[in-house]
Protein backbone atom coordinates (compact mmCIF):
# COMPACT_ATOMS: atom_id res chain seq x y z
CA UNK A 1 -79.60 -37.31 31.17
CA UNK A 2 -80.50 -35.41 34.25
CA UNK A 3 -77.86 -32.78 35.19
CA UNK A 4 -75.72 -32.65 38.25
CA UNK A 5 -76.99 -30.65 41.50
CA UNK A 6 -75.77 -27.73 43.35
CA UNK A 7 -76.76 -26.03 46.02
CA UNK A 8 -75.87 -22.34 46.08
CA UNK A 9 -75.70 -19.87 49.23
CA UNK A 10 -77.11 -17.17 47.32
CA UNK A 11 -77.53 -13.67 48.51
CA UNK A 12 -79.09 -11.77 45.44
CA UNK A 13 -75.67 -9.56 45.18
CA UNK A 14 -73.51 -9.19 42.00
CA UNK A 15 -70.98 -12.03 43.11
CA UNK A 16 -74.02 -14.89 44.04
CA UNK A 17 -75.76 -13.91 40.92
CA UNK A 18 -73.42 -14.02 38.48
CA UNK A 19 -71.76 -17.45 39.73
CA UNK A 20 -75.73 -19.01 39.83
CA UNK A 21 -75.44 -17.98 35.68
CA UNK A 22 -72.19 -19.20 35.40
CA UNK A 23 -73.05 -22.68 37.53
CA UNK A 24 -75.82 -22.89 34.96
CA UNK A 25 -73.52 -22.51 31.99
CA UNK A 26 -71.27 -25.43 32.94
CA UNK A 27 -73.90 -27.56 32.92
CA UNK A 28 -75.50 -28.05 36.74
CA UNK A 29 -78.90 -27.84 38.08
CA UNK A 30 -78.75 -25.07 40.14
CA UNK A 31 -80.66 -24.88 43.62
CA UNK A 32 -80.50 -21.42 44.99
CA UNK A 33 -80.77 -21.15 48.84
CA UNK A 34 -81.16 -17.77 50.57
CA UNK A 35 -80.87 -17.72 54.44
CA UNK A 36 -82.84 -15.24 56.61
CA UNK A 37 -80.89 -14.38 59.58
CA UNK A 38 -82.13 -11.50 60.42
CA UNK A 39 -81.06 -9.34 57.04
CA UNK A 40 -83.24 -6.90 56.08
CA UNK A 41 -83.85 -8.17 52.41
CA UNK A 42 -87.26 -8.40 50.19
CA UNK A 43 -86.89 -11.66 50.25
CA UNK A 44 -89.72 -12.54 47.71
CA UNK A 45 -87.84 -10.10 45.31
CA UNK A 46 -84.72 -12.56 46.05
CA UNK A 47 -86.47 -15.44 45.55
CA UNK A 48 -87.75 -14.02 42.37
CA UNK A 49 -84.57 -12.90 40.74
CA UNK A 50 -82.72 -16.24 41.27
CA UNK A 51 -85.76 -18.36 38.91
CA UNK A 52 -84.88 -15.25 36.45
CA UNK A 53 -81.15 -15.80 36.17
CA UNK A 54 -81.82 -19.79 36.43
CA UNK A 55 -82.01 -21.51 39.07
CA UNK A 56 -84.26 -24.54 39.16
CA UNK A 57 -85.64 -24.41 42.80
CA UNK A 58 -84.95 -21.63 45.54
CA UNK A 59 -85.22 -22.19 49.13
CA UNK A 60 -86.02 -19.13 51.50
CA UNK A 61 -85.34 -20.50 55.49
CA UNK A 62 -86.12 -18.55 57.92
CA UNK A 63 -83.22 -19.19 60.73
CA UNK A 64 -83.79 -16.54 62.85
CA UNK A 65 -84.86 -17.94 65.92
CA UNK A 66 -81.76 -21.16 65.54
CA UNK A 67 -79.46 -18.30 65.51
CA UNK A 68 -80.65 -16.41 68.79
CA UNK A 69 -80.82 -19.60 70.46
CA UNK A 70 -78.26 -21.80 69.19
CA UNK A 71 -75.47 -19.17 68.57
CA UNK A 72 -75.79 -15.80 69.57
CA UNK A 73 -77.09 -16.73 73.18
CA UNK A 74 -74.17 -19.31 73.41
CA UNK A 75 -71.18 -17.11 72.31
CA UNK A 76 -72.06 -14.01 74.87
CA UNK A 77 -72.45 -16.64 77.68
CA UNK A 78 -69.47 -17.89 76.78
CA UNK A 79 -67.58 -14.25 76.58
CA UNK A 80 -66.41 -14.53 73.16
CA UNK A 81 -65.21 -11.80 72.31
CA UNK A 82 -62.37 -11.70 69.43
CA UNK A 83 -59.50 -9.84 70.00
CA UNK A 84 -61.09 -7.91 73.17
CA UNK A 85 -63.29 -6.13 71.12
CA UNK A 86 -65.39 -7.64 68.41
CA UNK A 87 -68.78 -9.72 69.25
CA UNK A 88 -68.86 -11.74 66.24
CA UNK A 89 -71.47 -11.00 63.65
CA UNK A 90 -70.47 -12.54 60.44
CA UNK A 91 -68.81 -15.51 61.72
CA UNK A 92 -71.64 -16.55 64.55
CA UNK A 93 -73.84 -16.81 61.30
CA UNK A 94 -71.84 -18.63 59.29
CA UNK A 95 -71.82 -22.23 60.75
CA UNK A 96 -75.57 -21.67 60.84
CA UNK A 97 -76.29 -21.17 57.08
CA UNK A 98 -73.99 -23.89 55.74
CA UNK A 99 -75.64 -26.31 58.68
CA UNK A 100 -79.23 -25.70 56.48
CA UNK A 101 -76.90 -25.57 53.44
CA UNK A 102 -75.87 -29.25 53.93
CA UNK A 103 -79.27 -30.18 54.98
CA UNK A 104 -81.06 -28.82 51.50
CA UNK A 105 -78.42 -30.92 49.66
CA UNK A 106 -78.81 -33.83 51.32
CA UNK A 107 -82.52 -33.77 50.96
CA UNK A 108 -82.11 -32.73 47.11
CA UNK A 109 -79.79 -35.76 46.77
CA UNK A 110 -77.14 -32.86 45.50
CA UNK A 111 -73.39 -33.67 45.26
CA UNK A 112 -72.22 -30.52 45.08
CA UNK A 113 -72.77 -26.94 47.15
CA UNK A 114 -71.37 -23.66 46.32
CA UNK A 115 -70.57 -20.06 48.00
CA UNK A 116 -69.18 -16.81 46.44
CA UNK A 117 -66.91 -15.73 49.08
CA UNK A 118 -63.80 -14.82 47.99
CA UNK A 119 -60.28 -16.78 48.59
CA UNK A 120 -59.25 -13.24 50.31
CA UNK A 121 -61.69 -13.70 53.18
CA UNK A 122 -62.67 -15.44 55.98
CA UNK A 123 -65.98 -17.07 54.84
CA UNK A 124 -64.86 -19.03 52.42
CA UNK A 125 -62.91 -20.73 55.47
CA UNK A 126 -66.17 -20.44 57.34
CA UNK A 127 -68.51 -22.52 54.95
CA UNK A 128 -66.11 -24.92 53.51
CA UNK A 129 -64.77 -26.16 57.56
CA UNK A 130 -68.45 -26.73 58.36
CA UNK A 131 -69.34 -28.25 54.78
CA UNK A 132 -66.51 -30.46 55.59
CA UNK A 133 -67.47 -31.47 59.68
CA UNK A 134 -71.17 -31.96 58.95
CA UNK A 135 -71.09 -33.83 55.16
CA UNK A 136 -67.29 -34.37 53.89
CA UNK A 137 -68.70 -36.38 51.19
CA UNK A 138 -70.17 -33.23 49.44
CA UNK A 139 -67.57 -31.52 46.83
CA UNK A 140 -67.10 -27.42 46.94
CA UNK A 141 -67.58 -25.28 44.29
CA UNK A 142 -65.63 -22.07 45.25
CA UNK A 143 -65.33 -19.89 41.85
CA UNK A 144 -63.05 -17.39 43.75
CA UNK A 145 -60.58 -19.91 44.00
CA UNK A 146 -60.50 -21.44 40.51
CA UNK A 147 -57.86 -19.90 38.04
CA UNK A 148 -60.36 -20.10 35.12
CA UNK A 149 -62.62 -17.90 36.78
CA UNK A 150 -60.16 -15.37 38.09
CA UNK A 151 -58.60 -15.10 34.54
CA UNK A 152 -62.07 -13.97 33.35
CA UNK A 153 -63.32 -11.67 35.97
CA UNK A 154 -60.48 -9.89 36.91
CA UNK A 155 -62.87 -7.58 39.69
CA UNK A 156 -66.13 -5.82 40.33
CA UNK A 157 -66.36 -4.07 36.51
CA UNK A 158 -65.76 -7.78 35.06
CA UNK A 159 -68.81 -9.04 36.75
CA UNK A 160 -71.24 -6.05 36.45
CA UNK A 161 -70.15 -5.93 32.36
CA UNK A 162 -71.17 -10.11 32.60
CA UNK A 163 -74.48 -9.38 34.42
CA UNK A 164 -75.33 -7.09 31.42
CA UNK A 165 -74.10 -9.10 28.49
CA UNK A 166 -76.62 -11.99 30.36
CA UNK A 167 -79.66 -9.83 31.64
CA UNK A 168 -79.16 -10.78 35.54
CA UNK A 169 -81.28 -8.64 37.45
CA UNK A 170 -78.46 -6.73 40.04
CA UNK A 171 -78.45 -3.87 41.65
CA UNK A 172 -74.57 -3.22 40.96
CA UNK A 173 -73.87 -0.37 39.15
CA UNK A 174 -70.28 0.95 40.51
CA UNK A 175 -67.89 0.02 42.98
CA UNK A 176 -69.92 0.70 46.45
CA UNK A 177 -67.65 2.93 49.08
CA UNK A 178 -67.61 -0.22 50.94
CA UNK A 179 -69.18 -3.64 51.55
CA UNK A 180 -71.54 -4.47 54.17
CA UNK A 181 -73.24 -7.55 56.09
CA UNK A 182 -76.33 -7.49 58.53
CA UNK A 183 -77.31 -10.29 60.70
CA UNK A 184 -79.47 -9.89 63.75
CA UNK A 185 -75.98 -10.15 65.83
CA UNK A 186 -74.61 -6.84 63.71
CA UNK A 187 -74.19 -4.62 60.93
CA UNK A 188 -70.73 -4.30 59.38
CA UNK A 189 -68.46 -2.42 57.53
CA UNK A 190 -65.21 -3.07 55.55
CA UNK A 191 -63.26 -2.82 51.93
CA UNK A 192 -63.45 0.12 49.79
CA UNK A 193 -62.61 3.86 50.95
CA UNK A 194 -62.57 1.83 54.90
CA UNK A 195 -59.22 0.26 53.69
CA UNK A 196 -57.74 3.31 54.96
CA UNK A 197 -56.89 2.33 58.52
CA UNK A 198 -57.20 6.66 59.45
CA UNK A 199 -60.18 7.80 57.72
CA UNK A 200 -63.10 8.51 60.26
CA UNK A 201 -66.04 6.88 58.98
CA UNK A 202 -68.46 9.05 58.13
CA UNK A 203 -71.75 9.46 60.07
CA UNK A 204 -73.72 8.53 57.39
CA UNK A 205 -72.21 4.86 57.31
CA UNK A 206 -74.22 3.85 60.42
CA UNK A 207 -77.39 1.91 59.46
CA UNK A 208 -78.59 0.65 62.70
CA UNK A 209 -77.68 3.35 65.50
CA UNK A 210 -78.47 6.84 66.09
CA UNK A 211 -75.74 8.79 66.97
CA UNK A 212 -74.80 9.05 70.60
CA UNK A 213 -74.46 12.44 70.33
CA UNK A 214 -78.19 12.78 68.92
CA UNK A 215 -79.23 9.90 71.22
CA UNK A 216 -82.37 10.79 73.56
CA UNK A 217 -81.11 13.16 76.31
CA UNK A 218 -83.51 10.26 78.80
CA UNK A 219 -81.65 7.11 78.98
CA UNK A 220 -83.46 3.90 79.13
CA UNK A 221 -83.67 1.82 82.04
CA UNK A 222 -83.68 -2.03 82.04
CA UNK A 223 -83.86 -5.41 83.66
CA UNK A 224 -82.32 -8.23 82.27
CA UNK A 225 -82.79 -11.44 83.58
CA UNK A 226 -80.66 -14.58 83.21
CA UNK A 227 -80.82 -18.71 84.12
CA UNK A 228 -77.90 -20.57 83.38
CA UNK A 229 -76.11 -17.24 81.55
CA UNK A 230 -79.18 -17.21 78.96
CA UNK A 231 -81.04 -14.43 78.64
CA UNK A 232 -84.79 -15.51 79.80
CA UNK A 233 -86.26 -11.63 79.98
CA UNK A 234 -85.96 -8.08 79.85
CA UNK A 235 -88.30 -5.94 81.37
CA UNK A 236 -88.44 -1.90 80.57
CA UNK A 237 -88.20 -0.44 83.49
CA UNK A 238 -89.76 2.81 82.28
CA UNK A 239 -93.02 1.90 80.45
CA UNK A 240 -93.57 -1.76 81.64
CA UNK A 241 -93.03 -3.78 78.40
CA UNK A 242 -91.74 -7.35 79.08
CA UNK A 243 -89.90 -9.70 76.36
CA UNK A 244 -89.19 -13.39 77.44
CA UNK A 245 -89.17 -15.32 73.60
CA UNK A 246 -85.68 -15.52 73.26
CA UNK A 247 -86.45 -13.88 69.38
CA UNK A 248 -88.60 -11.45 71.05
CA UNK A 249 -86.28 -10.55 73.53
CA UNK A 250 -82.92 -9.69 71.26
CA UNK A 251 -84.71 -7.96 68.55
CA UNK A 252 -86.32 -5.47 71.19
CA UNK A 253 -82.39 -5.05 72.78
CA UNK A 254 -81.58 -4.31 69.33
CA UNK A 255 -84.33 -1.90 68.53
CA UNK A 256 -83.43 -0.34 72.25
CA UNK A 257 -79.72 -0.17 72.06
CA UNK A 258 -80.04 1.00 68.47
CA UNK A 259 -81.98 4.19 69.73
CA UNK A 260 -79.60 5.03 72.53
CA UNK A 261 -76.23 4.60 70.47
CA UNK A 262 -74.71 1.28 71.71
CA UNK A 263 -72.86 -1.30 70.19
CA UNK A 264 -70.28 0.61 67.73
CA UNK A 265 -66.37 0.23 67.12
CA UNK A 266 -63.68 0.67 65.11
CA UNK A 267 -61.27 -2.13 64.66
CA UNK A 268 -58.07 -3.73 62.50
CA UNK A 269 -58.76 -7.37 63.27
CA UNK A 270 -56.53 -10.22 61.88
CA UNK A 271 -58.32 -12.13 59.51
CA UNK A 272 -57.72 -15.92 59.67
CA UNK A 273 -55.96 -15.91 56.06
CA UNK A 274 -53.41 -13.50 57.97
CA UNK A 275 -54.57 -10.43 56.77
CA UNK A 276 -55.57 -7.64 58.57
CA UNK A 277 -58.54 -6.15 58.01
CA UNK A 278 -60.24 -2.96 58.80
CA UNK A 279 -63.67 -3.44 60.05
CA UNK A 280 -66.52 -1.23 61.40
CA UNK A 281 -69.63 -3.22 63.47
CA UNK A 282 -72.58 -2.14 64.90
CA UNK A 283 -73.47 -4.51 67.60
CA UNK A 284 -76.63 -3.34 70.16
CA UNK A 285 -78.55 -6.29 71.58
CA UNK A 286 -75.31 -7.98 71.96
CA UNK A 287 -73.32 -5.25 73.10
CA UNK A 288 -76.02 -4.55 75.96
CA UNK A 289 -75.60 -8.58 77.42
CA UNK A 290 -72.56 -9.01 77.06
CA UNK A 291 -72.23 -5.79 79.94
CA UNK A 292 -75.31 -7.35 81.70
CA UNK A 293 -74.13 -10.60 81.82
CA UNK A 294 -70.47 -10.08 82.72
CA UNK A 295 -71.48 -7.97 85.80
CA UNK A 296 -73.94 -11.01 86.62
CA UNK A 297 -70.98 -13.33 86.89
CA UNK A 298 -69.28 -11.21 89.01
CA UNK A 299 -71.67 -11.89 91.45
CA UNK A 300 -72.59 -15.62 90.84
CA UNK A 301 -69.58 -16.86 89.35
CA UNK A 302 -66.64 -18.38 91.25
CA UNK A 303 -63.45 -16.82 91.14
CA UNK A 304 -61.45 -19.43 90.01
CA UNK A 305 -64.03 -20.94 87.92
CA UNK A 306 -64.64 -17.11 86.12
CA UNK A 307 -60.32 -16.99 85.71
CA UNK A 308 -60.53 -20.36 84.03
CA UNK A 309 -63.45 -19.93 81.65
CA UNK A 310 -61.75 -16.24 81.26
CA UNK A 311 -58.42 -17.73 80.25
CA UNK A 312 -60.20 -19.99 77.44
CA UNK A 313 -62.90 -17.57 75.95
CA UNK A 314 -60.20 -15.92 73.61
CA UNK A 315 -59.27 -19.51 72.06
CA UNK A 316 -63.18 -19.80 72.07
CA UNK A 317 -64.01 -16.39 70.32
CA UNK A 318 -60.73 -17.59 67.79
CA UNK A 319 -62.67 -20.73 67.25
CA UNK A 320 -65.48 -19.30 66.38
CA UNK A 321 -64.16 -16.39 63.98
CA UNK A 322 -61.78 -18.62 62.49
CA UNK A 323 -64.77 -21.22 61.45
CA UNK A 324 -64.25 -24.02 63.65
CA UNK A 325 -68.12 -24.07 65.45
CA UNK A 326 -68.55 -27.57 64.01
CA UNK A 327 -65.25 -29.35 65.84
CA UNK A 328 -64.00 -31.12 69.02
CA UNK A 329 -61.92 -28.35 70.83
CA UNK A 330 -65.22 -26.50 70.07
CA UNK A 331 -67.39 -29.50 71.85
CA UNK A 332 -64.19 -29.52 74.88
CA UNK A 333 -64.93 -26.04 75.08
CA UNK A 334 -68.77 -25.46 75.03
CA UNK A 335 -69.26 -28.16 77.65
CA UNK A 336 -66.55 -26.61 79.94
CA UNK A 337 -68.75 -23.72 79.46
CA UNK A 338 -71.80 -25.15 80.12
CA UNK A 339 -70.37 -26.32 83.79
CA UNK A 340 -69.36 -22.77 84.21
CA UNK A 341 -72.61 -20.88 83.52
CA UNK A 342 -74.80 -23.06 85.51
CA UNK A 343 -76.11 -21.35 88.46
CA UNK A 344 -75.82 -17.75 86.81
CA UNK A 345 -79.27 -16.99 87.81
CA UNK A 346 -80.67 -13.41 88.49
CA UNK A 347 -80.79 -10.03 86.67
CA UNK A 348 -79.22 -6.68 86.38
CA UNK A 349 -80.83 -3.36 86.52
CA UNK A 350 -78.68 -1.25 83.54
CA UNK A 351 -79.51 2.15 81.98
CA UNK A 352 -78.71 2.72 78.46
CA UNK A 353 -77.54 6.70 77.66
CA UNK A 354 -75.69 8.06 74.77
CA UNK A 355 -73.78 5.11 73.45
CA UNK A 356 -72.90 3.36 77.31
CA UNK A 357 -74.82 0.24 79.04
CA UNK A 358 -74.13 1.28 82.72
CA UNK A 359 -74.46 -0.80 84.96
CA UNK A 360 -77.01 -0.15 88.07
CA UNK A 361 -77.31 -3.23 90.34
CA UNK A 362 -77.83 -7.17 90.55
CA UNK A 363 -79.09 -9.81 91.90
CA UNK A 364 -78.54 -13.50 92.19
CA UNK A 365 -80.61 -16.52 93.98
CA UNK A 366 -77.21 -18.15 93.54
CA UNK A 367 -74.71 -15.04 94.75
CA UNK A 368 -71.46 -15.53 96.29
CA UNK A 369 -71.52 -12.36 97.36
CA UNK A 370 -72.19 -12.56 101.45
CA UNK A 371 -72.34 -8.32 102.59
CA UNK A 372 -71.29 -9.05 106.04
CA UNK A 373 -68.37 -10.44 105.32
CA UNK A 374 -67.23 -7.87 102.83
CA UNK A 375 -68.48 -4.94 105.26
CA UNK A 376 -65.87 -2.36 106.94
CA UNK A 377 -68.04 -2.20 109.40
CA UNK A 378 -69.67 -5.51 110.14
CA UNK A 379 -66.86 -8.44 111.64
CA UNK A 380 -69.01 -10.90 109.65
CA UNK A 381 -66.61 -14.33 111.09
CA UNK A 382 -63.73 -12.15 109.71
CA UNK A 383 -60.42 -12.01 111.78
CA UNK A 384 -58.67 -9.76 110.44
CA UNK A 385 -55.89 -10.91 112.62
CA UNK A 386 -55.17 -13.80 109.95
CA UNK A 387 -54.47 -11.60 107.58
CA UNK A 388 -50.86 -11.26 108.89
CA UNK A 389 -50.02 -14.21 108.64
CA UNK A 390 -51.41 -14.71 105.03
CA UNK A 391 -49.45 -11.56 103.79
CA UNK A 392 -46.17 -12.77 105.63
CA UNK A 393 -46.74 -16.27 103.30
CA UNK A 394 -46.83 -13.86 100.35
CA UNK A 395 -43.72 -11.93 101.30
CA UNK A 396 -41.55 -14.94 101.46
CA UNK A 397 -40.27 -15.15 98.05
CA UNK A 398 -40.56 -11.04 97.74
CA UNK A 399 -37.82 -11.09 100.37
CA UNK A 400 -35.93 -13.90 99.13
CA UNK A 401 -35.32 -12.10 95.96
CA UNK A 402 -34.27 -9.26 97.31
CA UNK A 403 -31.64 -10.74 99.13
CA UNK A 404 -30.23 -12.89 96.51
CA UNK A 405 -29.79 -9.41 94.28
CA UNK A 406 -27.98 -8.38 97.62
CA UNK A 407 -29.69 -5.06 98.21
């Protein structure tokens, strides 16, 4: 009798492994599928050590390019930016992986798919809203959540103990300072010794950026050019090189911003579950177009067009962190969005130095910027004489209150 299948999201760390062993022990076939987004993992050596602790097939997908494209490049043209500071790593990646998730099981004919997140966090909410908008017939396995399994492994020293007693190859020794995930979007930071909201991460926590105090003393100057609010190029203004594959082009942002400092923070963010968590990012490429591409609108985008999109990118940066990338406010929203970044064409000329992107000019074949109008010193079909007229319109209700509180 052929055994049920599941497909796992398996990372290779102590929680993935040891619920692949324990998926095996109650019985299932267990398809182990490891998603390259940009991670820097041996991922032969993954492959590898999920046929050692059992599974039956793995699947290694490279996604990389889907996310730069489909996700990353959407979210900064759409300013989504959680809580006014955080870019959103983790959760841009998220909707990706289960999207190839459900597309392995369906092609495997499995019934079931699986994650290790915990019932603490906010990928578990992540996966199982986008299992359930793209394939609601498949059933979740979430161990994290089951009482049988929290009886038995009771934390960390439960599940290292269980890797021994069943020879799963993991690197988990000891409980790590903290925990950690890398995407091409970011690197971050949170649980262990960062639970303390006032310790100052130490220096050596950074994996990704230099310093900005042991940044070059040279910045690095850059043009980045946009159609529609996509990136389409950057060109380094100091040595020539030129990226335009949309892969290509983020990766060398990242390997650029990471030199000069950019992209870190510090945040308490609330956490969908209500909690609030502590959270340290790393954020480069990202960090240097969301700057570029802000200033780009400033000078393409329409005023009331920018306050409107403006007014909804926190419910779409919410959307996103909170797992809803697969829904129909998130459909309302993107095409909104879409109307709103055509015609921001051009490129800005930035210099990156010691941890800033500053800004050093624009252009736009589309600009709504007209200089003699704006000039002191040009009329420009300007009266100024109408502006009388519009500020006396303006005082009207400034006066009427003032009168009513009888002063």
């Amino acid at each position: 009798m052929s055994r049920e299948k599941v497909v796992l999201a398996y990372s290779g760390g102590l929680d993935t492994s040891c619920i692949l062993k324990i998926l095996q022990e109650r019985g299932y076939d267990v398809i182990a599928y490891v998603a390259d987004v940009g991670q820097k993992e041996n991922f032969e050596s993954l492959k590898l050590r999920a046929l050692e602790t059992g599974a039956s097939k793995v699947y290694v997908e490279d996604l990389q390019r889907e996310f730069v494209t489909d996700f990353i490049f959407p979210a900064i043209a759409g300013n989504a930016v959680y809580e006014g500071r955080y870019l959103l790593g983790t959760s841009l990646a998220r909707p990706l992986i289960a999207r190839r998730q459900v597309e392995i099981a369906l092609k495997e004919n499995a019934r079931y798919v699986s994650h290790g997140s915990t019932g603490k966090g906010n990928d578990q909410v992540r996966f199982e809203l986008a299992y359930a908008a793209l394939a609601p017939q498949l059933k979740v396995i979430a161990p994290w959540k089951e009482s049988s399994f929290l009886e038995r492994f009771k934390g960390r020293q439960d599940l290292i103990r269980y890797a021994k007693e069943n020879a799963i190859p993991v690197e988990a020794t000891a409980e790590k300072p903290y925990s950690t995930d890398e995407n091409l979007m970011h690197k971050s930071y949170e649980a262990g010794m960062l639970e303390d909201p006032l310790l100052t991460p130490p220096e050596d926590i950074y994996r990704l950026t230099r310093s900005p105090r042991n940044a070059p003393e040279e910045g690095c100057r850059l043009k980045v050019e946009f159609k529609d609010a996509l990136p389409v190029a950057v060109e380094n203004l100091d040595d020539g090189t030129r990226k335009e594959e949309p892969w290509a082009l983020f990766s060398y942002l990242n390997d650029l911003g990471s030199l000069h400092g950019v992209g870190r923070i510090d945040i308490v963010e609330n956490r969908f579950v209500g909690i609030k968590s502590r959270g340290v990012y790393e954020t480069p490429g990202g960090t240097i177009l969301h700057h570029a591409l802000r200033d780009l609108e400033g000078i393409a985008m329409d005023r009331e067009v920018m306050r409107l999109r403006n007014s909804l990118a926190p419910k779409f940066a919410e959307l996103i962190y909170n797992g809803f990338w697969f829904s129909p406010e998130m459909d309302f929203l993107r095409a909104a969005f879409t109307q709103a970044e055509s015609l921001i064409d051009g490129y800005v000329n930035l210099e990156l130095y010691r941890g800033n992107v500053m800004i050093q000019g624009r252009f736009s074949p589309s600009s709504l910027y007209n200089q003699e109008l704006s000039s002191m010193d040009v009329e420009g079909g300007y009266d100024q004489k109408d502006a009388a007229g519009f500020i006396q319109l303006n005082a009207l209700r400034l006066r009427a209150h003032k009168v009513i509180l009888g002063e």
